[in-house]
Protein backbone atom coordinates (compact mmCIF):
# COMPACT_ATOMS: atom_id res chain seq x y z
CA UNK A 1 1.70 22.28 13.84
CA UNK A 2 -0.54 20.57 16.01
CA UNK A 3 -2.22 21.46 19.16
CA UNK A 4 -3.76 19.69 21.69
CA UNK A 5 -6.57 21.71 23.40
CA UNK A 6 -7.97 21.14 26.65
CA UNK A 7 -11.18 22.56 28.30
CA UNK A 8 -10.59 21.61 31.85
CA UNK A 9 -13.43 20.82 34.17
CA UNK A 10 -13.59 18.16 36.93
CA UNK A 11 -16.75 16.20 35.73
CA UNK A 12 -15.75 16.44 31.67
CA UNK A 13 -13.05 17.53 30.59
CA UNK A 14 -12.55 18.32 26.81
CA UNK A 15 -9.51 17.46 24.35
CA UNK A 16 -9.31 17.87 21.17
CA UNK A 17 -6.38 17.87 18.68
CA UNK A 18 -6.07 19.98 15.76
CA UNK A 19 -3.33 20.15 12.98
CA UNK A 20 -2.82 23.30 10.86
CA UNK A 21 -0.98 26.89 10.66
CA UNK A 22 -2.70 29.99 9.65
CA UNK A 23 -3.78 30.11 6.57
CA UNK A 24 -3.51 26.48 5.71
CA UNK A 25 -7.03 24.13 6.04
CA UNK A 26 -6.92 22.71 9.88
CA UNK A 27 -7.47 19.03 10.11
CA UNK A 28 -9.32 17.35 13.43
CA UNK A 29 -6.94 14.46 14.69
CA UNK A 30 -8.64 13.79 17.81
CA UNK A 31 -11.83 14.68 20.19
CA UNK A 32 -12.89 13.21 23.31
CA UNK A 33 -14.35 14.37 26.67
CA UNK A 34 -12.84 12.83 29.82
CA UNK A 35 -15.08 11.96 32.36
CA UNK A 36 -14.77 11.40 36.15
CA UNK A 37 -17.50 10.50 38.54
CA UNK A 38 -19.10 13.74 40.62
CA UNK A 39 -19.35 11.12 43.89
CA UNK A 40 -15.52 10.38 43.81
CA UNK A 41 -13.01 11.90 45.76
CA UNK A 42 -10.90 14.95 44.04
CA UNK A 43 -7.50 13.15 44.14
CA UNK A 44 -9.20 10.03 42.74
CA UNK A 45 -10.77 12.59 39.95
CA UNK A 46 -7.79 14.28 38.96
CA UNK A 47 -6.02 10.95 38.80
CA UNK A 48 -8.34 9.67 36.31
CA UNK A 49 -7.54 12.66 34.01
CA UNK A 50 -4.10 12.59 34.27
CA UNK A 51 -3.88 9.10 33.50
CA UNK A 52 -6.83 9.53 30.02
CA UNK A 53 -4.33 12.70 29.16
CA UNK A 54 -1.30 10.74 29.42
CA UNK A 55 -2.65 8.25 26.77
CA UNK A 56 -3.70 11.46 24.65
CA UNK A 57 -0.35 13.05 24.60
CA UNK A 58 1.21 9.52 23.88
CA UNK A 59 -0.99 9.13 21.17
CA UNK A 60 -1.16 12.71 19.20
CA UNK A 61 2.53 13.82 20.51
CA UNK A 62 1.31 17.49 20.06
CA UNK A 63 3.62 20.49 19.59
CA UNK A 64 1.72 22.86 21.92
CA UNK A 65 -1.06 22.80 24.76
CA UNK A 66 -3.20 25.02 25.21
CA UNK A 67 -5.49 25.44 27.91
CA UNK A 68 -8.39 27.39 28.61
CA UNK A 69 -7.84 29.89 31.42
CA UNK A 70 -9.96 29.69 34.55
CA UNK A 71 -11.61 33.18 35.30
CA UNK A 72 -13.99 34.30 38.31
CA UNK A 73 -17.22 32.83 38.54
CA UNK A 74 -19.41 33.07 41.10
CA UNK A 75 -19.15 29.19 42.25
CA UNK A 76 -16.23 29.64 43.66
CA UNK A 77 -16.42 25.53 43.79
CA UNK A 78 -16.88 24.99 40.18
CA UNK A 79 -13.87 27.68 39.63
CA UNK A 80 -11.77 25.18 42.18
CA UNK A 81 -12.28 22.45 39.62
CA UNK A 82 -11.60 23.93 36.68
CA UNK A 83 -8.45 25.34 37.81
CA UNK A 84 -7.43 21.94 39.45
CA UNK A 85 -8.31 20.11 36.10
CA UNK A 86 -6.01 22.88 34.36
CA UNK A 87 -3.66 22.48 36.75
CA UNK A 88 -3.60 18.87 35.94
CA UNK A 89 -3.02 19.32 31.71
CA UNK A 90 -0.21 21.81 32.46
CA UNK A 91 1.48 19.54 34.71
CA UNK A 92 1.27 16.74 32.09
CA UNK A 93 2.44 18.78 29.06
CA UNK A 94 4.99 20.64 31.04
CA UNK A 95 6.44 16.94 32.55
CA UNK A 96 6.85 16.02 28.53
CA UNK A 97 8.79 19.68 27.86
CA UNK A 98 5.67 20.61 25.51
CA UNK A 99 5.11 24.74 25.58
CA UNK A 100 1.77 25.55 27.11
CA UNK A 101 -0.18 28.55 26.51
CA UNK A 102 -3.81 29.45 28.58
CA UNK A 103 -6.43 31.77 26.17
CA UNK A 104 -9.69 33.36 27.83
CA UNK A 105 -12.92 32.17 26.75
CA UNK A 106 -13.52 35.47 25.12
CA UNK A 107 -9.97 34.81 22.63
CA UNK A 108 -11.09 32.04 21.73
CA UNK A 109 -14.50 32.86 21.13
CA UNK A 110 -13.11 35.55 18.75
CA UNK A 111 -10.50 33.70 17.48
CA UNK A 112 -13.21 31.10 16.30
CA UNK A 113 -16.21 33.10 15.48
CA UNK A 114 -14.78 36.94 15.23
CA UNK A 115 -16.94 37.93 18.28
CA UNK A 116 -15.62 37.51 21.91
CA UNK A 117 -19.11 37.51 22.84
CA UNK A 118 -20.27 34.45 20.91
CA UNK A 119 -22.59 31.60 22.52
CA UNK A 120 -21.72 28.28 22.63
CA UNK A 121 -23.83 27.29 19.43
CA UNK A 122 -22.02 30.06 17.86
CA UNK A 123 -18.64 28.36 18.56
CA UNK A 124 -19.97 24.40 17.52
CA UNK A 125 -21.29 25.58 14.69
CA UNK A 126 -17.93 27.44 13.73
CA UNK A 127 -15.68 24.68 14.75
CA UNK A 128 -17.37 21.97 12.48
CA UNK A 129 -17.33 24.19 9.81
CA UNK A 130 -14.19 25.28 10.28
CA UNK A 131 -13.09 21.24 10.71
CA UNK A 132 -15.12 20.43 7.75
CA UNK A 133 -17.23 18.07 9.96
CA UNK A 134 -20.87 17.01 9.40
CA UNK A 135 -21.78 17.51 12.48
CA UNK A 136 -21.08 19.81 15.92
CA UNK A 137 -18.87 17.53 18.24
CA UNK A 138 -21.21 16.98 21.62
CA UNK A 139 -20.64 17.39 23.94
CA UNK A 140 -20.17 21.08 24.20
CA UNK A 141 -16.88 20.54 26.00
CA UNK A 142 -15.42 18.72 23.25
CA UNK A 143 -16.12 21.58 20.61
CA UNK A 144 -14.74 24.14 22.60
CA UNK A 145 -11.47 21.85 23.44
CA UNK A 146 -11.07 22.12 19.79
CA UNK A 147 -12.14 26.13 19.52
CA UNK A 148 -9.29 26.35 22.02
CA UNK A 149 -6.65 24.44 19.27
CA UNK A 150 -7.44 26.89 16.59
CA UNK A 151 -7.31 29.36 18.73
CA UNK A 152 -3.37 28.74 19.20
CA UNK A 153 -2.90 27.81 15.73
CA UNK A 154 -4.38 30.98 14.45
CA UNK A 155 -3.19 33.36 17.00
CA UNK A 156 -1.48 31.52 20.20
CA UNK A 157 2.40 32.00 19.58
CA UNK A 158 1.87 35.41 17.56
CA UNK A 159 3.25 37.25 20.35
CA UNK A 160 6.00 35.05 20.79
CA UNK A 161 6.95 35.75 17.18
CA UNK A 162 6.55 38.87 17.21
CA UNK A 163 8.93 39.16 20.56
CA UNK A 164 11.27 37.20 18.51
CA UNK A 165 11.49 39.03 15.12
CA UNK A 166 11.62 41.66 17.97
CA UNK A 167 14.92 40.51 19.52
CA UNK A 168 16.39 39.79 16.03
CA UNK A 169 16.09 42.96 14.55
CA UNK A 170 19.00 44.96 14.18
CA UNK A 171 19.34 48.02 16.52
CA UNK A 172 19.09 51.42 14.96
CA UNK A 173 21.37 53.99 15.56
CA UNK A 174 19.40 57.03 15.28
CA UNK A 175 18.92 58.24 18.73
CA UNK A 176 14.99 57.48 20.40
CA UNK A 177 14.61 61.17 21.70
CA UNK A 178 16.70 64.94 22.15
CA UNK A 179 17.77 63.21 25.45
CA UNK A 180 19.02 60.53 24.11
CA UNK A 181 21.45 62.77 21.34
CA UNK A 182 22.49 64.89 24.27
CA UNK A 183 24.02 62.17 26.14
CA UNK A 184 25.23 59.90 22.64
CA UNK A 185 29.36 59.23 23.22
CA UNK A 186 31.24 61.21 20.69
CA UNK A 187 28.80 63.41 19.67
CA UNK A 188 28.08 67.11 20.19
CA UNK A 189 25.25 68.64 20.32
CA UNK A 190 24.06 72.16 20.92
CA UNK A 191 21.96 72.33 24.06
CA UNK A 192 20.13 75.28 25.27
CA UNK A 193 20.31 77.55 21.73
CA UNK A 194 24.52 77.69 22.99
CA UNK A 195 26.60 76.69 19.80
C-alpha cells in the first residue's frame, strides 16, 4: 500500500510518501515540504499548494491520504492555517476518489515512537530509522509528513477492518441476554419461576 502523508501548514507544508503494510519493511518514495510565501494573500497560498499537491498525487498515485488533524492551539491564527492547508489535501485526494483518513499528533507520535508524548527529535530520529535513511529528513515538517504515512500503514484502516470482518461475520443465534430469550419467536420460556 502506499500512503501519501501530509502535515498541513500554510507557510510549509509536509508530504511524504511511504510504501509498506504492517509487518513488511516500509520504503520512502517521496519527501518534500511545500512552501508558500508568509506576505502573500491566503487564496494565492492555498493555490500554490493545491497546484505542488496536484503534481504529487500525479506522480506517487497513492492509495490513501492521510492527514494530520488540526487540534486547539492557542493561535487561533496559526490553527486557521493549518486547517485551511488540510482542508486543501482533502479536497485534492477526495476530487481523485482516494480514501482520506486525519490521525492526532499524539497517534502518530505513538504509532512511530510507542509514546504519544514523544518530541519531535524523537519522531525524526524514528522515521529515518524506521525508513532506513542516513539521515533525519529536515525540515521537521517533512519527517512528520512521513510519521503521519506509517502511521496509516501501521494502524490507519485497522478500524475499518475490523468494522468489516465485523459486518461479515455470521450472526449467532444464541440469544444476547434473558430479554432477548423471552421475546425469541417460537420459543418458550419460563418467566417469573411459572412453568
Amino acid at each position: 500500500m502506499r500512503v501519501l502523508g501530509v502535515d498541513p501548514g500554510l507557510t510549509r507544508c509536509g508530504v511524504g510518501v511511504v510504501d509498506g503494510s504492517p509487518g513488511r519493511r516500509l520504503t520512502l518514495v517521496h519527501v518534500e515540504v511545500i512552501r508558500t510565501p508568509a506576505d502573500a494573500d491566503l487564496a494565492h497560498r492555498l493555490l500554490g499548494i493545491e497546484q505542488a499537491l496536484e503534481l504529487v498525487l500525479d506522480a506517487v498515485q497513492p492509495d490513501a491520504v492521510a492527514v494530520e488533524r488540526v487540534f486547539s492551539q492557542h493561535n487561533v491564527r496559526t490553527v486557521m492555517g493549518t486547517a485551511q492547508a488540510g482542508a486543501v489535501a482533502i479536497t485534492c485526494a477526495a476530487r481523485r476518489g482516494i480514501p482520506v483518513v486525519l490521525h492526532t499528533p499524539s497517534e502518530v507520535k505513538a504509532a512511530v515512537t510507542g509514546s504519544g508524548r514523544a518530541d519531535k527529535d524523537q519522531v525524526g530520529v524514528m522515521v529515518a530509522r524506521l525508513l532506513g535513511l542516513a539521515e533525519i529528513p529536515k525540515p521537521a515538517d517533512a519527517a512528520d509528513a512521513l510519521a503521519l504515512a506509517i502511521c496509516h500503514l501501521w494502524r490507519g484502516d485497522s478500524s475499518a477492518r475490523l468494522a468489516a470482518a465485523a459486518a461479515a461475520a455470521p450472526r449467532s443465534r444464541v440469544p444476547r441476554s434473558a430479554a432477548a430469550a423471552r421475546v425469541a419467536p417460537g420459543r418458550r420460556v419460563a418467566v417469573g419461576g411459572a412453568r
